[in-house]
N, C-alpha and C. Protein backbone atom coordinates (compact mmCIF):
# COMPACT_ATOMS: atom_id res chain seq x y z
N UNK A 1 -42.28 130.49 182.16
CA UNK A 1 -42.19 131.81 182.75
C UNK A 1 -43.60 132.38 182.82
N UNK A 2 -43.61 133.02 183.90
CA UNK A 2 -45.19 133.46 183.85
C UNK A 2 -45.39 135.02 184.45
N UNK A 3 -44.08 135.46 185.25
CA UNK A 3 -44.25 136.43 186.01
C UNK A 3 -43.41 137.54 184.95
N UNK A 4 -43.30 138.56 185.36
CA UNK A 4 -42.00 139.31 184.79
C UNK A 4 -40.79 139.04 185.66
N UNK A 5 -40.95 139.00 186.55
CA UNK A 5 -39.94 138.52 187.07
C UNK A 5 -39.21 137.17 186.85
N UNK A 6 -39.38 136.27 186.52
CA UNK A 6 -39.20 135.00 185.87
C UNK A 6 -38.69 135.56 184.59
N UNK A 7 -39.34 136.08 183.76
CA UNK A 7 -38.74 136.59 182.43
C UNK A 7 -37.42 137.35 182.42
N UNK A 8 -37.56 138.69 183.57
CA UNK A 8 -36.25 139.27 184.21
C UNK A 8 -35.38 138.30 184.53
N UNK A 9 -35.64 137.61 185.59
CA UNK A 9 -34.55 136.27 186.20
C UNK A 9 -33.68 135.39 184.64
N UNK A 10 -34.83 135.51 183.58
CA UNK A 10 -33.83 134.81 182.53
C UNK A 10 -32.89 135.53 181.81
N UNK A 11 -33.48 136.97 181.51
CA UNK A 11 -32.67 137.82 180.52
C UNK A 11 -31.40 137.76 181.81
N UNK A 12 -31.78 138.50 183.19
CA UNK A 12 -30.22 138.24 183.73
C UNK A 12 -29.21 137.05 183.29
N UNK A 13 -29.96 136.05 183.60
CA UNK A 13 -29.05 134.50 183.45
C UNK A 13 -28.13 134.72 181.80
N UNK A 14 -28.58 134.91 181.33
CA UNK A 14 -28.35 135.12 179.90
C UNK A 14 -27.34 136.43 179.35
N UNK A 15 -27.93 137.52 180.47
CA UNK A 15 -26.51 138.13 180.03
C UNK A 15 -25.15 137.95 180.62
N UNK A 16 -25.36 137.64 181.68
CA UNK A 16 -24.23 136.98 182.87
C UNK A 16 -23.46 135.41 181.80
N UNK A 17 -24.16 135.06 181.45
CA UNK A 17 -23.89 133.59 180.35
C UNK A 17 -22.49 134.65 179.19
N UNK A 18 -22.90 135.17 178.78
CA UNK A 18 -22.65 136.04 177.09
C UNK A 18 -22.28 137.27 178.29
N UNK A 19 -21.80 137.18 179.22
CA UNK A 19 -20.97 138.51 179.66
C UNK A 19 -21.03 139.54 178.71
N UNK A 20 -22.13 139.96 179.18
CA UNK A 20 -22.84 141.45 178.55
C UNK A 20 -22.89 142.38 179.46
N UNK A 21 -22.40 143.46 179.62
CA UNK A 21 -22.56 144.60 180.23
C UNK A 21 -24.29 145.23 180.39
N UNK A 22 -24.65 145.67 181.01
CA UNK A 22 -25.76 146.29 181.11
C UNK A 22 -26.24 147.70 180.05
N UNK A 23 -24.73 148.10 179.98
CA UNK A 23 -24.61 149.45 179.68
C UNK A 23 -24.77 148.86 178.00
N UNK A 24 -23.91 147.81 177.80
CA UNK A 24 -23.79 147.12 176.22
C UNK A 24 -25.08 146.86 176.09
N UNK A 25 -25.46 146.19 176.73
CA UNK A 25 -27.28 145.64 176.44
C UNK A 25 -28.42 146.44 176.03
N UNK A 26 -28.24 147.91 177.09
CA UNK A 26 -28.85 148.98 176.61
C UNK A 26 -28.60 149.67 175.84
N UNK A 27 -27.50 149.47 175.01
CA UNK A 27 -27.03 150.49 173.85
C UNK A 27 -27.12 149.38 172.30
N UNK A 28 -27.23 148.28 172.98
CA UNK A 28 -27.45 147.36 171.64
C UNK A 28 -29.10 147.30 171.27
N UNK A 29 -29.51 147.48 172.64
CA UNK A 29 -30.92 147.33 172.19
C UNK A 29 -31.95 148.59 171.72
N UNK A 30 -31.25 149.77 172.14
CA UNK A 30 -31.89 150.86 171.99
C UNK A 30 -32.66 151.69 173.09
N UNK A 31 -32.53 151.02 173.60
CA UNK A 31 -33.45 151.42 175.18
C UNK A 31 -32.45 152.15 176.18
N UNK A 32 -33.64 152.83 177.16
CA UNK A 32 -33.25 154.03 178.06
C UNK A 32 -32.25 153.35 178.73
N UNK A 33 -31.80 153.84 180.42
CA UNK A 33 -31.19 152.81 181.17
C UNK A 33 -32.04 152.43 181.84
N UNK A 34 -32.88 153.14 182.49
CA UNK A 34 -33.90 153.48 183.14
C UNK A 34 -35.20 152.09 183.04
N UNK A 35 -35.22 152.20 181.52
CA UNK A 35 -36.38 151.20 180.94
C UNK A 35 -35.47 149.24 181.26
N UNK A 36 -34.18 149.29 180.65
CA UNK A 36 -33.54 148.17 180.93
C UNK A 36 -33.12 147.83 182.59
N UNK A 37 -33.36 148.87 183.10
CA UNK A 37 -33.02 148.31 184.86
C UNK A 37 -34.39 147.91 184.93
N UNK A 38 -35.55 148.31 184.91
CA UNK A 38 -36.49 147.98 185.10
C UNK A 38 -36.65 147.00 184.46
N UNK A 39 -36.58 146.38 183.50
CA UNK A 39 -36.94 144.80 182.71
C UNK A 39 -36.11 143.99 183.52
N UNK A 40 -34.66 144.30 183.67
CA UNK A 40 -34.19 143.23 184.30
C UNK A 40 -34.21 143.09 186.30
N UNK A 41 -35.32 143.97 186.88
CA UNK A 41 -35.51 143.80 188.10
C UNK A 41 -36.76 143.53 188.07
N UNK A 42 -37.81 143.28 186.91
CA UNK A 42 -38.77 142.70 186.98
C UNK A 42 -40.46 143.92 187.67
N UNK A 43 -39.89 145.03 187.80
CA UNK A 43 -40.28 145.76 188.37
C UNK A 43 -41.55 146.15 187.64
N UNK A 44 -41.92 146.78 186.17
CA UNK A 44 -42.59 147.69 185.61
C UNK A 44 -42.88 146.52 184.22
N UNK A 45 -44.18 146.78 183.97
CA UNK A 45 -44.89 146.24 182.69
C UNK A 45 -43.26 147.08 181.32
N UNK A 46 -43.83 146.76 180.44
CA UNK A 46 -42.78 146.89 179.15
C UNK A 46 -43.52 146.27 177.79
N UNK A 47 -43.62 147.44 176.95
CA UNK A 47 -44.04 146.60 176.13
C UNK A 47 -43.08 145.72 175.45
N UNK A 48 -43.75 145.09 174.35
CA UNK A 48 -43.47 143.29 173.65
C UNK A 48 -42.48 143.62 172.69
N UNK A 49 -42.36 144.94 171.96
CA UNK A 49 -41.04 145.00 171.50
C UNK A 49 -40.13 145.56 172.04
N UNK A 50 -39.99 145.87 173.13
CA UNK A 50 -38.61 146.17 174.20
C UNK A 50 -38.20 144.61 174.53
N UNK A 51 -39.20 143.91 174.74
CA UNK A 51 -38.47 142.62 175.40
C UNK A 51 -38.10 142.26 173.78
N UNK A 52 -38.62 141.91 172.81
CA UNK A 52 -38.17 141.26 171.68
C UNK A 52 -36.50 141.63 171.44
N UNK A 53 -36.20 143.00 171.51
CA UNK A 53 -34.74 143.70 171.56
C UNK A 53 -34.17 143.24 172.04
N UNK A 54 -34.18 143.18 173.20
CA UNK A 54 -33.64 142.41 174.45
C UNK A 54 -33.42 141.08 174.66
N UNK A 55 -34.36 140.39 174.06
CA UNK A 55 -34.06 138.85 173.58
C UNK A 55 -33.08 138.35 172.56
N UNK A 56 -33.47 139.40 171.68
CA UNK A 56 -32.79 139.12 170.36
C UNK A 56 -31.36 139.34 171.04
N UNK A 57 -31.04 140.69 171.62
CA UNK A 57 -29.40 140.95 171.38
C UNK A 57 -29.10 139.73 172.57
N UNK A 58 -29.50 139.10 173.19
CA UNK A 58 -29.15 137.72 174.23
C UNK A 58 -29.41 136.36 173.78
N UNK A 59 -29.57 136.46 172.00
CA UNK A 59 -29.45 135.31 171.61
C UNK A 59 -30.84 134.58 171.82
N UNK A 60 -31.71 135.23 172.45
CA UNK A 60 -33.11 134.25 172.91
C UNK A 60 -34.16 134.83 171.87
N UNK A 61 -35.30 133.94 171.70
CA UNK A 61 -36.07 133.55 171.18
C UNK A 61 -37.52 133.69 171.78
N UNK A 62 -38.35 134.82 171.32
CA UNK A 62 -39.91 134.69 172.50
C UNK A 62 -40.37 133.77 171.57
N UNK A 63 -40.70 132.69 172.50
CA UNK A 63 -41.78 131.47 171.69
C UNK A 63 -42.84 131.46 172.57
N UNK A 64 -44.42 131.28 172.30
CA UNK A 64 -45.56 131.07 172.80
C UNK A 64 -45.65 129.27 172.28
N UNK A 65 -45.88 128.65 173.83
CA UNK A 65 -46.33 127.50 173.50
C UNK A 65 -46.96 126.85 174.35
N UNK A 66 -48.61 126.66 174.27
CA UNK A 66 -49.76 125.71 175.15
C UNK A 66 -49.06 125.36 176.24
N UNK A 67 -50.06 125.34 177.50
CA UNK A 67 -49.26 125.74 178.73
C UNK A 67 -48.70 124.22 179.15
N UNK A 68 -50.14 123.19 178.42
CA UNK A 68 -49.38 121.75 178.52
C UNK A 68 -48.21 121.25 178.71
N UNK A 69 -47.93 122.38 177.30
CA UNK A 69 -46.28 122.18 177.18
C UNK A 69 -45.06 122.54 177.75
N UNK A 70 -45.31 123.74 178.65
CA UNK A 70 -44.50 124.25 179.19
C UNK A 70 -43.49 123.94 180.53
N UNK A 71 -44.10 122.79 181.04
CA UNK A 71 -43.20 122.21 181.96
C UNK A 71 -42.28 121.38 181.27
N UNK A 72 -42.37 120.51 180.56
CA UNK A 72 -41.78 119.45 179.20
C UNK A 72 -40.12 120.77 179.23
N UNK A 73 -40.54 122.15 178.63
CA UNK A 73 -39.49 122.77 178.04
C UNK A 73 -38.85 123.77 179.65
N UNK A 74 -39.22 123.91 180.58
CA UNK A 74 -38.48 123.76 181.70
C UNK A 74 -37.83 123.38 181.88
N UNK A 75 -38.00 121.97 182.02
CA UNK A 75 -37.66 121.02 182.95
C UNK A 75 -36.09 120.88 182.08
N UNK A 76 -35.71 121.27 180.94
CA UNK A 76 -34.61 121.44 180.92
C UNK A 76 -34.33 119.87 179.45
N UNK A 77 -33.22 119.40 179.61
CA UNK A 77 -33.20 118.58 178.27
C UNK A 77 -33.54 117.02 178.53
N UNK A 78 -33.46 116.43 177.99
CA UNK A 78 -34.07 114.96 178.66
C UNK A 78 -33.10 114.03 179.12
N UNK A 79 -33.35 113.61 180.60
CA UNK A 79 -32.34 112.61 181.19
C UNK A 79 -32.30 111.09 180.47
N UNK A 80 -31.21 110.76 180.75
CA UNK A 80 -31.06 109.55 180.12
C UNK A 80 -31.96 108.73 181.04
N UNK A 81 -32.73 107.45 180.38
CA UNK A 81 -33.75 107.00 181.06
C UNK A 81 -33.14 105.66 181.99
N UNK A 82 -33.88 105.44 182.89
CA UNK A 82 -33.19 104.57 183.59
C UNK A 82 -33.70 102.82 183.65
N UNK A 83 -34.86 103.09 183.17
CA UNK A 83 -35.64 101.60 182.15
C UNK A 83 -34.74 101.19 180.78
N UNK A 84 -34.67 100.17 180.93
CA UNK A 84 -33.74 99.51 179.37
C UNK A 84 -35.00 99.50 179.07
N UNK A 85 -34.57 100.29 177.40
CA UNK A 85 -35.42 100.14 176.51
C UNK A 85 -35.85 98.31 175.54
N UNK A 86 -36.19 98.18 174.97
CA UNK A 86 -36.01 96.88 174.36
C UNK A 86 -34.74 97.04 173.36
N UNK A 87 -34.69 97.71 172.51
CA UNK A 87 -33.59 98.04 171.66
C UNK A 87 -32.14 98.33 172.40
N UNK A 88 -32.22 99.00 173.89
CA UNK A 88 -30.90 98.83 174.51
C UNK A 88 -30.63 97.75 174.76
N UNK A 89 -31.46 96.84 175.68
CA UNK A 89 -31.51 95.35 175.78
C UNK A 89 -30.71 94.54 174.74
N UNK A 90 -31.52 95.18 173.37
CA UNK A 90 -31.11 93.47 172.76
C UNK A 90 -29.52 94.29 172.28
N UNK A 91 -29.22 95.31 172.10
CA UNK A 91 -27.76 95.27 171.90
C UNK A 91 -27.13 95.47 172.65
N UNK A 92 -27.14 95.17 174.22
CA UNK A 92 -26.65 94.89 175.16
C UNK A 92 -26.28 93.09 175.28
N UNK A 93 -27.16 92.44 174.54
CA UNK A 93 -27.29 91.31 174.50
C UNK A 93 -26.43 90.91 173.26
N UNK A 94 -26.36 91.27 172.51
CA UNK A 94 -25.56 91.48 171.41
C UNK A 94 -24.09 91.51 171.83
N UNK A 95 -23.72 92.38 172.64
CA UNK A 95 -22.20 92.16 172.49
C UNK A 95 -21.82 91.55 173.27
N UNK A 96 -22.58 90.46 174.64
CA UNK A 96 -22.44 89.63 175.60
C UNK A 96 -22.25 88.27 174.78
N UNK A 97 -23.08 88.26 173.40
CA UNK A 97 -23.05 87.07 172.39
C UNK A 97 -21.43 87.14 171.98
N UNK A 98 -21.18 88.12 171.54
CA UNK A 98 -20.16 88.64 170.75
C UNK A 98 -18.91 88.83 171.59
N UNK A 99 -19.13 88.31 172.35
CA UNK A 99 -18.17 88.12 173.69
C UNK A 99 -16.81 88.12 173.08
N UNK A 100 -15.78 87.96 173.15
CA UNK A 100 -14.71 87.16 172.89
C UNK A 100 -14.46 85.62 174.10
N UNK A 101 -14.39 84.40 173.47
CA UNK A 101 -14.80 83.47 174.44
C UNK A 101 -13.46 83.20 175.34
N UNK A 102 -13.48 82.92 176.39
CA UNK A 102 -12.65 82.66 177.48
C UNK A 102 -11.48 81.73 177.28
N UNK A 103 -10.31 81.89 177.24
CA UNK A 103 -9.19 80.80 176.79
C UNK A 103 -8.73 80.12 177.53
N UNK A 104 -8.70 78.92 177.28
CA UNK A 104 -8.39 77.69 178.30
C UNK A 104 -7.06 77.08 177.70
N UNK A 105 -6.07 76.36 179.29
CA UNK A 105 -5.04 76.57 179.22
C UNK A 105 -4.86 75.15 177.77
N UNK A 106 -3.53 75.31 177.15
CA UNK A 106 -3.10 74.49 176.06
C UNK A 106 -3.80 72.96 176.21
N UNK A 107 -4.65 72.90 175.14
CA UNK A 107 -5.32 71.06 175.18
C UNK A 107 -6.27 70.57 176.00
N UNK A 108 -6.42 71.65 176.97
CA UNK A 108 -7.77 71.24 178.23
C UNK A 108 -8.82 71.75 176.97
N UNK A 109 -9.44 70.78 177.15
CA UNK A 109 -11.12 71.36 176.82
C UNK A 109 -11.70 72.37 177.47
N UNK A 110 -12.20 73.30 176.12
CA UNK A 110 -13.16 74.08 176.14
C UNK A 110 -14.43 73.76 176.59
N UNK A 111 -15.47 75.42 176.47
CA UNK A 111 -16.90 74.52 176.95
C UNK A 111 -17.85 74.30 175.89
N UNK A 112 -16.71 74.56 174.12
CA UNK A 112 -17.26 74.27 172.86
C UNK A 112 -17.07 72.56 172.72
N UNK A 113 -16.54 72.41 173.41
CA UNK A 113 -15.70 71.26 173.29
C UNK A 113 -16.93 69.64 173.44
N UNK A 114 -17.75 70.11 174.53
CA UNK A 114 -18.46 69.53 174.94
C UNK A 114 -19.57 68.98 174.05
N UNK A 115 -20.02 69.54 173.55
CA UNK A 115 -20.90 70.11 172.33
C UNK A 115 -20.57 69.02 170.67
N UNK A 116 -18.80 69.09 171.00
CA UNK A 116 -18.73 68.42 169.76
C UNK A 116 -18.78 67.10 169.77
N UNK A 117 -18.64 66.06 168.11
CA UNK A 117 -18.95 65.17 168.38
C UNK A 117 -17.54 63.92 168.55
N UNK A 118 -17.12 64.85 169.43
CA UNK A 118 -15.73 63.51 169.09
C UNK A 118 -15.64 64.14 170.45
N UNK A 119 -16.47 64.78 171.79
CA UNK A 119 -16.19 64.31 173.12
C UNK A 119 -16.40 63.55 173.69
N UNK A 120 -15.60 63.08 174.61
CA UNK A 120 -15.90 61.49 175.57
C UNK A 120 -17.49 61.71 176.12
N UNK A 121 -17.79 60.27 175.93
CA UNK A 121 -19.24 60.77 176.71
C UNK A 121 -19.12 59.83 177.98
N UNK A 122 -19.88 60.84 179.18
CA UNK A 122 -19.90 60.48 180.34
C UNK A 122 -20.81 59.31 180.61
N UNK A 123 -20.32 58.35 181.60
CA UNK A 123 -21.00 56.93 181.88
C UNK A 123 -21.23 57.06 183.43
């Protein structure tokens, strides 16, 4: 967030989330109506403990964090990745081992069968 408006755009999202009245919001937080239409239309500076009020009674949290970081916590929670990891791999590989093996009809040989030492060997 960088604008007030961005900051406005969230407290809306957030009370609309937690179906909060406007009128509730401003009476939980202490503030005018006047001062809370204005925070949430993004309109007028405000000082840092009106928004803190306002966060707090919406459940949110003002965190400051290096701007590096700030797309990372945007961008929202992390997608499942679409590269097999090595560790997905090998226990993907794991339960292909762990197969249950294929059943062949009564007395036909298997393809363990082959392997052992009492099969015919081919000439």
């Amino acid at each position: 967030m960088r604008t007030l408006s961005d900051i406005a755009s969230r407290l809306r999202q957030q009370a609309k989330q937690m179906k909060v009245t406007q009128e509730e919001l401003r009476r939980r937080s202490g503030i005018s109506r006047q001062t809370l239409t204005n925070m949430l239309n993004g309109h007028t500076d405000y000082r840092v403990n009106t928004l803190l009020a306002v966060a707090d009674r919406l459940g949110l949290e003002l965190v400051l964090v290096p701007k590096v970081s700030a797309p990372a916590l945007e961008a929202g929670p992390p997608r499942p990745s679409v590269v097999k990891t090595r560790v997905r791999a090998a226990l993907e590989g794991q339960r292909t081992l762990h197969a249950p093996r294929p059943r062949t009809v009564t007395g036909a040989p298997g393809p363990e069968d082959a392997m052992s030492p009492k099969a015919p060997k081919k000439r």
